[in-house]
PDB file of N, CA and C in Angstrom:
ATOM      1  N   UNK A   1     -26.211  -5.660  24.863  1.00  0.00           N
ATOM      2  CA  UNK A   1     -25.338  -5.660  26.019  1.00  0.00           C
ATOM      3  C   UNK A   1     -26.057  -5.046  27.221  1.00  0.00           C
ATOM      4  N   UNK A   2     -26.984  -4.035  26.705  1.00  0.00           N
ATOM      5  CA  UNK A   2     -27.315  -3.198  28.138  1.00  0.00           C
ATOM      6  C   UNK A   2     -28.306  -4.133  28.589  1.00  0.00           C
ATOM      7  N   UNK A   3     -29.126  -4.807  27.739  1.00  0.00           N
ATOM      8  CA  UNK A   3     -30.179  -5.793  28.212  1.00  0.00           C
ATOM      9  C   UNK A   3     -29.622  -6.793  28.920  1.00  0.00           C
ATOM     10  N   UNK A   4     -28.642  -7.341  28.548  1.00  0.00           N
ATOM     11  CA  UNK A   4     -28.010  -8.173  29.598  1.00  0.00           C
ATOM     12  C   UNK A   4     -27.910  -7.976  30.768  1.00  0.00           C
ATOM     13  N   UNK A   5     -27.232  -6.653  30.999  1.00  0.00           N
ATOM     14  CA  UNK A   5     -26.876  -6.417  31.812  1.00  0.00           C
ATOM     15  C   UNK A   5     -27.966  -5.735  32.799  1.00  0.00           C
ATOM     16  N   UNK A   6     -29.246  -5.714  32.345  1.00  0.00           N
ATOM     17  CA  UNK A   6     -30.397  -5.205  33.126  1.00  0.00           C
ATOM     18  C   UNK A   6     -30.748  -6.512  33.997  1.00  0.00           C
ATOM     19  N   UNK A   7     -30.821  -7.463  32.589  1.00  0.00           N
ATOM     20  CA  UNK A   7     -31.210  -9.319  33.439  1.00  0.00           C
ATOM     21  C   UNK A   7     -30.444  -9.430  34.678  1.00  0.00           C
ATOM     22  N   UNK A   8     -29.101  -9.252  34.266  1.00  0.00           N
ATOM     23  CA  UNK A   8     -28.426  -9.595  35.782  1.00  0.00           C
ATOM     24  C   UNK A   8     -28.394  -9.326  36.594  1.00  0.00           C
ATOM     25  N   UNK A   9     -28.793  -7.964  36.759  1.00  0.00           N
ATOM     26  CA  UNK A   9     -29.245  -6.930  38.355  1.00  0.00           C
ATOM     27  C   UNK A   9     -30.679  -7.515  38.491  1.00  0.00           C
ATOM     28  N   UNK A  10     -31.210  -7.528  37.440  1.00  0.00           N
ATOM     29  CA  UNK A  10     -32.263  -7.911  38.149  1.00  0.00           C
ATOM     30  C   UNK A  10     -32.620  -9.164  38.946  1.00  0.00           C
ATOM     31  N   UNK A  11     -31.687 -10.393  38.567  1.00  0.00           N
ATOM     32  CA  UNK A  11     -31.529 -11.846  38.316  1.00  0.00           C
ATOM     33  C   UNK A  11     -31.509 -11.534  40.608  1.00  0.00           C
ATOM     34  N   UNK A  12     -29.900 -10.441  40.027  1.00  0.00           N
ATOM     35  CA  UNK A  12     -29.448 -10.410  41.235  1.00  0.00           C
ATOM     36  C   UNK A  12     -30.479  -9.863  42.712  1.00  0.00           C
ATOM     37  N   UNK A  13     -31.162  -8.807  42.294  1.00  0.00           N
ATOM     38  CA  UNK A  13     -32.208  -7.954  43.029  1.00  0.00           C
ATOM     39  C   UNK A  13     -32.983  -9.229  43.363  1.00  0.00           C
ATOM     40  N   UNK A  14     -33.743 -10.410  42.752  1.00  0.00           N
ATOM     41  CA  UNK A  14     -34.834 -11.103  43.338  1.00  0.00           C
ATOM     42  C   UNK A  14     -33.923 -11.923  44.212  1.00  0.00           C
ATOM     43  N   UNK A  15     -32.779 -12.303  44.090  1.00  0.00           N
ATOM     44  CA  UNK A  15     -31.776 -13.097  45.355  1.00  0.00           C
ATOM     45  C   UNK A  15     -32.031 -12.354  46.707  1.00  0.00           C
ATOM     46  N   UNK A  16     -31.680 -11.310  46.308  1.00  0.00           N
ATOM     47  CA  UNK A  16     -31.795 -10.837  47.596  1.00  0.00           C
ATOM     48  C   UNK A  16     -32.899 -10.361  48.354  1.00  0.00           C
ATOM     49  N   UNK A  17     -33.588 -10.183  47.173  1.00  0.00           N
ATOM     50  CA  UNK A  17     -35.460  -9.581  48.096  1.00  0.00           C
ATOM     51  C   UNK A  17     -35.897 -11.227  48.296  1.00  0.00           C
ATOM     52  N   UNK A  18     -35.462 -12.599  47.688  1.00  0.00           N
ATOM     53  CA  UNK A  18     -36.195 -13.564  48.190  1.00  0.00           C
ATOM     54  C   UNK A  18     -34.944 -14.006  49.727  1.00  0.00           C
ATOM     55  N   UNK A  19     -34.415 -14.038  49.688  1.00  0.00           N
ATOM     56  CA  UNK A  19     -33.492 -13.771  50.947  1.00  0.00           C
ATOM     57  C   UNK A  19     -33.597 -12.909  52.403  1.00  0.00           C
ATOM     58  N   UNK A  20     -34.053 -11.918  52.229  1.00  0.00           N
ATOM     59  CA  UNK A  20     -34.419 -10.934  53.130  1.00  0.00           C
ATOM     60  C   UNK A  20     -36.150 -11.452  53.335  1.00  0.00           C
ATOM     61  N   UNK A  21     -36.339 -11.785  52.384  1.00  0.00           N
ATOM     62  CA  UNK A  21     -38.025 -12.356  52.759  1.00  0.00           C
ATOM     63  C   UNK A  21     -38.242 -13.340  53.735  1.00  0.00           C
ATOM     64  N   UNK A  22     -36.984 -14.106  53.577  1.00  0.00           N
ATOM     65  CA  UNK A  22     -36.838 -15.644  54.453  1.00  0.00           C
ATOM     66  C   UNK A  22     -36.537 -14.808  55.419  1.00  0.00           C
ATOM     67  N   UNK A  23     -35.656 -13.942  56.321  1.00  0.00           N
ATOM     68  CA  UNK A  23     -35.266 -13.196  57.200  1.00  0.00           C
ATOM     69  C   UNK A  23     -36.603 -13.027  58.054  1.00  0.00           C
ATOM     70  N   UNK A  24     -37.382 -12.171  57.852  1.00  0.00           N
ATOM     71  CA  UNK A  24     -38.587 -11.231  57.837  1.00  0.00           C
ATOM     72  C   UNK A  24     -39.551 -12.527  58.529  1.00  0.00           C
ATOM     73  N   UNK A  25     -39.963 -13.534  57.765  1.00  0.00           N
ATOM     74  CA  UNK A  25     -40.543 -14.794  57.960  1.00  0.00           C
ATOM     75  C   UNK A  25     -40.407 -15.223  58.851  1.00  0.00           C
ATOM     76  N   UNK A  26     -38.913 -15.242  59.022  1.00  0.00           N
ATOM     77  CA  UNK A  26     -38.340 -16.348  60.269  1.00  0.00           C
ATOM     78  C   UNK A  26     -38.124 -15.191  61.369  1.00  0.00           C
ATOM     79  N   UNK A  27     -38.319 -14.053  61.376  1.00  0.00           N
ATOM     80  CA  UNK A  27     -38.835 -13.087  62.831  1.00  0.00           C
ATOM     81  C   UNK A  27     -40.116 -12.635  63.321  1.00  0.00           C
ATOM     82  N   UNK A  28     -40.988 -13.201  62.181  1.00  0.00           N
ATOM     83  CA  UNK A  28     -42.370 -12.896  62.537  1.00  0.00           C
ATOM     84  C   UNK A  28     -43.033 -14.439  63.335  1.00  0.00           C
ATOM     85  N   UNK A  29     -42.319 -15.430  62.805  1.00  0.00           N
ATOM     86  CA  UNK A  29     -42.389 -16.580  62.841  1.00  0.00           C
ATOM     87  C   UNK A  29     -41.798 -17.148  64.816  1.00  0.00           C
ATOM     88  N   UNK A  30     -40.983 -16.346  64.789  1.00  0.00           N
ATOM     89  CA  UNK A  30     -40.593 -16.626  66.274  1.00  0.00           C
ATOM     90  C   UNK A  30     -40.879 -15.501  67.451  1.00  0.00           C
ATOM     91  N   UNK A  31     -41.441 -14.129  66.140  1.00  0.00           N
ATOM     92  CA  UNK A  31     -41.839 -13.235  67.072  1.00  0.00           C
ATOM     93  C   UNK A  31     -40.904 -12.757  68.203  1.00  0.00           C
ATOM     94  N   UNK A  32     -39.611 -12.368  66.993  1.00  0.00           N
ATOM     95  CA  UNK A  32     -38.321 -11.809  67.696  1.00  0.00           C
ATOM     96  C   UNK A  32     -38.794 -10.161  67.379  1.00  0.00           C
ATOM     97  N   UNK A  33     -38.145  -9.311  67.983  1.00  0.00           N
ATOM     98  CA  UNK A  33     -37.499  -7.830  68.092  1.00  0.00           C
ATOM     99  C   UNK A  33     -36.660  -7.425  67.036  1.00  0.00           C
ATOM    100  N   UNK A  34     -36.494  -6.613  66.605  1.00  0.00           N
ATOM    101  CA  UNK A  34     -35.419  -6.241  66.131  1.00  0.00           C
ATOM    102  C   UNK A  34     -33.716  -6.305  66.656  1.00  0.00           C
ATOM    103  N   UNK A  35     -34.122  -6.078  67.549  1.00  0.00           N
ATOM    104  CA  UNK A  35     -32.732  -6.115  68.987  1.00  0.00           C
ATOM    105  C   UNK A  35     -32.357  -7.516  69.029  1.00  0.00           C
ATOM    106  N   UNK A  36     -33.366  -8.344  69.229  1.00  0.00           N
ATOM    107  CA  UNK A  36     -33.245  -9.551  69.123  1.00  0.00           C
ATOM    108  C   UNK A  36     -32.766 -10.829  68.587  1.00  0.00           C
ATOM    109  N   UNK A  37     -32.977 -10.278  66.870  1.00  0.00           N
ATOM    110  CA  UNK A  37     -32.915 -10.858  65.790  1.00  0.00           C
ATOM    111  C   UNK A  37     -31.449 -10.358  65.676  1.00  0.00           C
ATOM    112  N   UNK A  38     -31.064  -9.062  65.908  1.00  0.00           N
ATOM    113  CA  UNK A  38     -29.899  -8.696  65.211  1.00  0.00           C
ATOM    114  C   UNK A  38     -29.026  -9.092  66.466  1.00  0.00           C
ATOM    115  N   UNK A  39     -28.880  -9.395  67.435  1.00  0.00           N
ATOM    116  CA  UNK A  39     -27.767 -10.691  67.839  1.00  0.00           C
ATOM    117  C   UNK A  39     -27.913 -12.450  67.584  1.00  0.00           C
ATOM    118  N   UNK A  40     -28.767 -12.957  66.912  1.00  0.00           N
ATOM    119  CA  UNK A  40     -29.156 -13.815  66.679  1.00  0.00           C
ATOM    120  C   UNK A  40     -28.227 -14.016  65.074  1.00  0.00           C
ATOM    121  N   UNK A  41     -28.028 -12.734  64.581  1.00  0.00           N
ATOM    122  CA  UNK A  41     -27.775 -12.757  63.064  1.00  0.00           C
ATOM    123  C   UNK A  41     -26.753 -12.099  63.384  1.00  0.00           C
ATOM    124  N   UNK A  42     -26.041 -11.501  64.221  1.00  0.00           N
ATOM    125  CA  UNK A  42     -24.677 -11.043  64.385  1.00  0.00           C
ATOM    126  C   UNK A  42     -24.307  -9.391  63.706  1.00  0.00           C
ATOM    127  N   UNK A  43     -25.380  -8.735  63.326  1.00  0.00           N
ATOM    128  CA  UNK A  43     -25.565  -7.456  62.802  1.00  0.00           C
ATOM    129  C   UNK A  43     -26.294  -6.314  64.078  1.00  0.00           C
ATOM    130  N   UNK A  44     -26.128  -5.296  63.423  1.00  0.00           N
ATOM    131  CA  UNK A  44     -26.708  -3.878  64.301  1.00  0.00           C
ATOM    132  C   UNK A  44     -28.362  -4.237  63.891  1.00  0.00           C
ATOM    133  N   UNK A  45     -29.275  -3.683  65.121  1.00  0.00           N
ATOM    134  CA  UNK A  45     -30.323  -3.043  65.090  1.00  0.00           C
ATOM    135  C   UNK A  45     -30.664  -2.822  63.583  1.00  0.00           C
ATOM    136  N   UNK A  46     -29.965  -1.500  63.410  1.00  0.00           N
ATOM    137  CA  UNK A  46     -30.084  -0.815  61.943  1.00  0.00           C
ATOM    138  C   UNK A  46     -30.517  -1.692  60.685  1.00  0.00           C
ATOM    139  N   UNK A  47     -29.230  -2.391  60.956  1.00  0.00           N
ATOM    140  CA  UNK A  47     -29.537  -3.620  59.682  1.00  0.00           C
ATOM    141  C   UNK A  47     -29.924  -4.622  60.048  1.00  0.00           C
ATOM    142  N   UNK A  48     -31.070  -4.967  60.407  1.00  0.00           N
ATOM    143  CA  UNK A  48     -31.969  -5.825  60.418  1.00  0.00           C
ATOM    144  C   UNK A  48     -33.124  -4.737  60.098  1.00  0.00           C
ATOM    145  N   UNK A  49     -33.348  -3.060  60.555  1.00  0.00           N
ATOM    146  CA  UNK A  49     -34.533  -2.593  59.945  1.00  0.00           C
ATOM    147  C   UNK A  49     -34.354  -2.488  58.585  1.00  0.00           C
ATOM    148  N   UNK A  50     -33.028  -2.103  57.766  1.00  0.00           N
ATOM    149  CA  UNK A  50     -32.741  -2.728  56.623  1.00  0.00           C
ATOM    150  C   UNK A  50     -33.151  -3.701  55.956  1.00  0.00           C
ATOM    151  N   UNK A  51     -33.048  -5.101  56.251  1.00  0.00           N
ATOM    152  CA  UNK A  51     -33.448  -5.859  55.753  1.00  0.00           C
ATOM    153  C   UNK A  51     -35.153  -6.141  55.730  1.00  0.00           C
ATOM    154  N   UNK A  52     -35.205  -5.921  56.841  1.00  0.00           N
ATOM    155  CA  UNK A  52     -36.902  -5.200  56.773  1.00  0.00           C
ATOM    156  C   UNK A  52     -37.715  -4.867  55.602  1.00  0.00           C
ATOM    157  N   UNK A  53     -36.806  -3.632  55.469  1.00  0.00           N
ATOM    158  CA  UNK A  53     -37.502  -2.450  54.550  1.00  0.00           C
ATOM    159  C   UNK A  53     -37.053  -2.574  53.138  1.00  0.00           C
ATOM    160  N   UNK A  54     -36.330  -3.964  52.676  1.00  0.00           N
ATOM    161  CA  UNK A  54     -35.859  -4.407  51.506  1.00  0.00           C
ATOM    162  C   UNK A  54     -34.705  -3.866  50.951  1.00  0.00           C
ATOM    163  N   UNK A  55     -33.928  -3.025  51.606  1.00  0.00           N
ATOM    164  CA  UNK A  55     -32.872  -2.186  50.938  1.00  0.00           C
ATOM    165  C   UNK A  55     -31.469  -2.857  50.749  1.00  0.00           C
ATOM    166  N   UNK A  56     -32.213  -3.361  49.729  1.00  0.00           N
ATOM    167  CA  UNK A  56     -30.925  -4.469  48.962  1.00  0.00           C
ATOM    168  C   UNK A  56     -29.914  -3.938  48.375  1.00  0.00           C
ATOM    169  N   UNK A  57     -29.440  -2.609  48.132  1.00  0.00           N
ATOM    170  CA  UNK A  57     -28.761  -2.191  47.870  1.00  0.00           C
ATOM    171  C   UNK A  57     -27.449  -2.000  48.875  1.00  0.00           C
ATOM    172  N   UNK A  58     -27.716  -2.119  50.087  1.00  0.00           N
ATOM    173  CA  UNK A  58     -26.909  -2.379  51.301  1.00  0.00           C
ATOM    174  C   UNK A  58     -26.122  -3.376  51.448  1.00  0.00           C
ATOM    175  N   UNK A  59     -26.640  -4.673  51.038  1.00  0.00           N
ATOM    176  CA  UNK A  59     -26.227  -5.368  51.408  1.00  0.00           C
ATOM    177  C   UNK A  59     -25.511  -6.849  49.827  1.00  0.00           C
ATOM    178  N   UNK A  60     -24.439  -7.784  50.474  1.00  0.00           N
ATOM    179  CA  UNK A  60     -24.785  -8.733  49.393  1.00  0.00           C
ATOM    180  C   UNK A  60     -25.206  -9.528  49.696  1.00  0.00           C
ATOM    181  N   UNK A  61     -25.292 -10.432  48.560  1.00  0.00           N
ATOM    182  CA  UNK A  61     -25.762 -11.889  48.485  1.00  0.00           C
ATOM    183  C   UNK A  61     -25.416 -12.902  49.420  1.00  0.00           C
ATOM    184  N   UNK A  62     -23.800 -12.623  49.383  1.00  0.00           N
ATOM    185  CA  UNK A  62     -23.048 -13.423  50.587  1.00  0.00           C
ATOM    186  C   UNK A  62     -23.607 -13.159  52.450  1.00  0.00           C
ATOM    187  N   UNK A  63     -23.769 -11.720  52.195  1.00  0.00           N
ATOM    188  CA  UNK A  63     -24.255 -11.821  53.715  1.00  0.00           C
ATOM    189  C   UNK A  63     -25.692 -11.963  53.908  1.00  0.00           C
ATOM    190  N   UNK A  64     -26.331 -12.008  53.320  1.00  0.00           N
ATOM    191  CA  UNK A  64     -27.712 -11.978  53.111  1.00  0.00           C
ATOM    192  C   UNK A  64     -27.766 -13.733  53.563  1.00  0.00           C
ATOM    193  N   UNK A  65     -27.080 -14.421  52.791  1.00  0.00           N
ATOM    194  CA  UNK A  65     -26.912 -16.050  52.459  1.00  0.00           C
ATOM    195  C   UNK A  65     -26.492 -16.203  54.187  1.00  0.00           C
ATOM    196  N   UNK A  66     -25.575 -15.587  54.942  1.00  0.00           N
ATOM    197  CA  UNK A  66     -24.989 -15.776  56.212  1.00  0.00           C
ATOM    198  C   UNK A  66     -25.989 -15.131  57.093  1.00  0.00           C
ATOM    199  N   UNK A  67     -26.891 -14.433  57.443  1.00  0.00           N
ATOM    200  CA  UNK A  67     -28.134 -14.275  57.625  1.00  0.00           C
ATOM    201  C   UNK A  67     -28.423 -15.186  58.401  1.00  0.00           C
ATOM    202  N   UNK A  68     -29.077 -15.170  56.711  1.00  0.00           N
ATOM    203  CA  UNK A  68     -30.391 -16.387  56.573  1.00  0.00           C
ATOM    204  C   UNK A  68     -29.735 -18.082  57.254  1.00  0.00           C
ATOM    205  N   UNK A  69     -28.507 -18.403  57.523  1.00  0.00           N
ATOM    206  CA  UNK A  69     -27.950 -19.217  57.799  1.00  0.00           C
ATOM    207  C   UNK A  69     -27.946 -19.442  59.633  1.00  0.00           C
ATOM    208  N   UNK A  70     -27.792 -18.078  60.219  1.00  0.00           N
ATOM    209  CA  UNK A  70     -27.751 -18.016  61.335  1.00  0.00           C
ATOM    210  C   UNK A  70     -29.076 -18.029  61.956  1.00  0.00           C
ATOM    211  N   UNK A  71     -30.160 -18.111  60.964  1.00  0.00           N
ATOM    212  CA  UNK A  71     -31.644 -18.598  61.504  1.00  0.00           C
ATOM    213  C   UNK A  71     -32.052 -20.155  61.712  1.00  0.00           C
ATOM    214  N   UNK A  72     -30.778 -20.450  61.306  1.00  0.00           N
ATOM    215  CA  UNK A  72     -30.967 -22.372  61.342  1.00  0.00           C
ATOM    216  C   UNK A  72     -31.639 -22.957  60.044  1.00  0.00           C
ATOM    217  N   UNK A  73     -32.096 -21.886  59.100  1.00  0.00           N
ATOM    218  CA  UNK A  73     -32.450 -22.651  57.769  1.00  0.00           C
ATOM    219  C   UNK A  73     -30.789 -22.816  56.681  1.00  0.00           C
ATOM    220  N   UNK A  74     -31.073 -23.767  56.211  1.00  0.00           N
ATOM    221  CA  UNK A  74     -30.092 -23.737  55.023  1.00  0.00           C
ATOM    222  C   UNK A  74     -30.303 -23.473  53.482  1.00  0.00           C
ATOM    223  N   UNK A  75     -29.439 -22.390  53.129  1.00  0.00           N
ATOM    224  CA  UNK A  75     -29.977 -22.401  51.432  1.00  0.00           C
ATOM    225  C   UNK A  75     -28.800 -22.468  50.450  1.00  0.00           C
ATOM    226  N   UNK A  76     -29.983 -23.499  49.188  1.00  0.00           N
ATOM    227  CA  UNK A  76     -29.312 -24.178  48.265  1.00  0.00           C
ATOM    228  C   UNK A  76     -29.915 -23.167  47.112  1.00  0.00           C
ATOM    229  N   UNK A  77     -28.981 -23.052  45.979  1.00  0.00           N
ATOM    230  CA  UNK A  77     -28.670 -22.475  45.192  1.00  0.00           C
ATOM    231  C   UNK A  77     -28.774 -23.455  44.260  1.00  0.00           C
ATOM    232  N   UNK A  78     -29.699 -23.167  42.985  1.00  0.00           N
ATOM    233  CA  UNK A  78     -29.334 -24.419  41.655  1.00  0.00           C
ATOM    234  C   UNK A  78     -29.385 -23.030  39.907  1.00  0.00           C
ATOM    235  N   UNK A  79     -28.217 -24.033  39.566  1.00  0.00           N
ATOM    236  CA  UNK A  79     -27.965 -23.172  38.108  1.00  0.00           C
ATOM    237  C   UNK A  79     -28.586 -24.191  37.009  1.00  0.00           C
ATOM    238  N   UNK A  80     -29.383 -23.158  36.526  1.00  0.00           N
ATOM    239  CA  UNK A  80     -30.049 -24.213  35.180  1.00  0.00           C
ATOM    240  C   UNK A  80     -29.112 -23.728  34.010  1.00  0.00           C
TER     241      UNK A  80
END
């Protein structure tokens, strides 16, 4: 049971560090600000240095997903 339940945080942890990666990408990529990015993405300053600095514990999946959405990329999700 506990192993399970390690898989799934962890399953969950790479969602969001590959999520915040796309973030990061797509501000180095347009060579936004922090200030910048975070009206672009509808969040504070703060959290965008957050997402930065990987602190996935802040945040979820869902907003992470709404993000990454407000950069003009779209992401698909597949269950094997």
């Amino acid at each position: 049971m506990q192993a399970e339940s390690k898989r799934i945080i962890a399953e969950k942890l790479a969602i969001k560090y590959q999520l915040m990666t796309e973030i990061a990408n797509w501000m180095v990529e347009k060579q936004l600000k922090q200030v910048d990015a975070a009206k672009i993405l509808g969040v504070t300053r703060p959290r965008v240095s957050d997402v930065l600095h990987k602190k996935t514990i802040k945040f979820t999946i869902d907003s992470l997903v709404d993000m990454v959405t407000r950069t003009g990329k779209q992401v698909c999700f597949s269950v094997q």
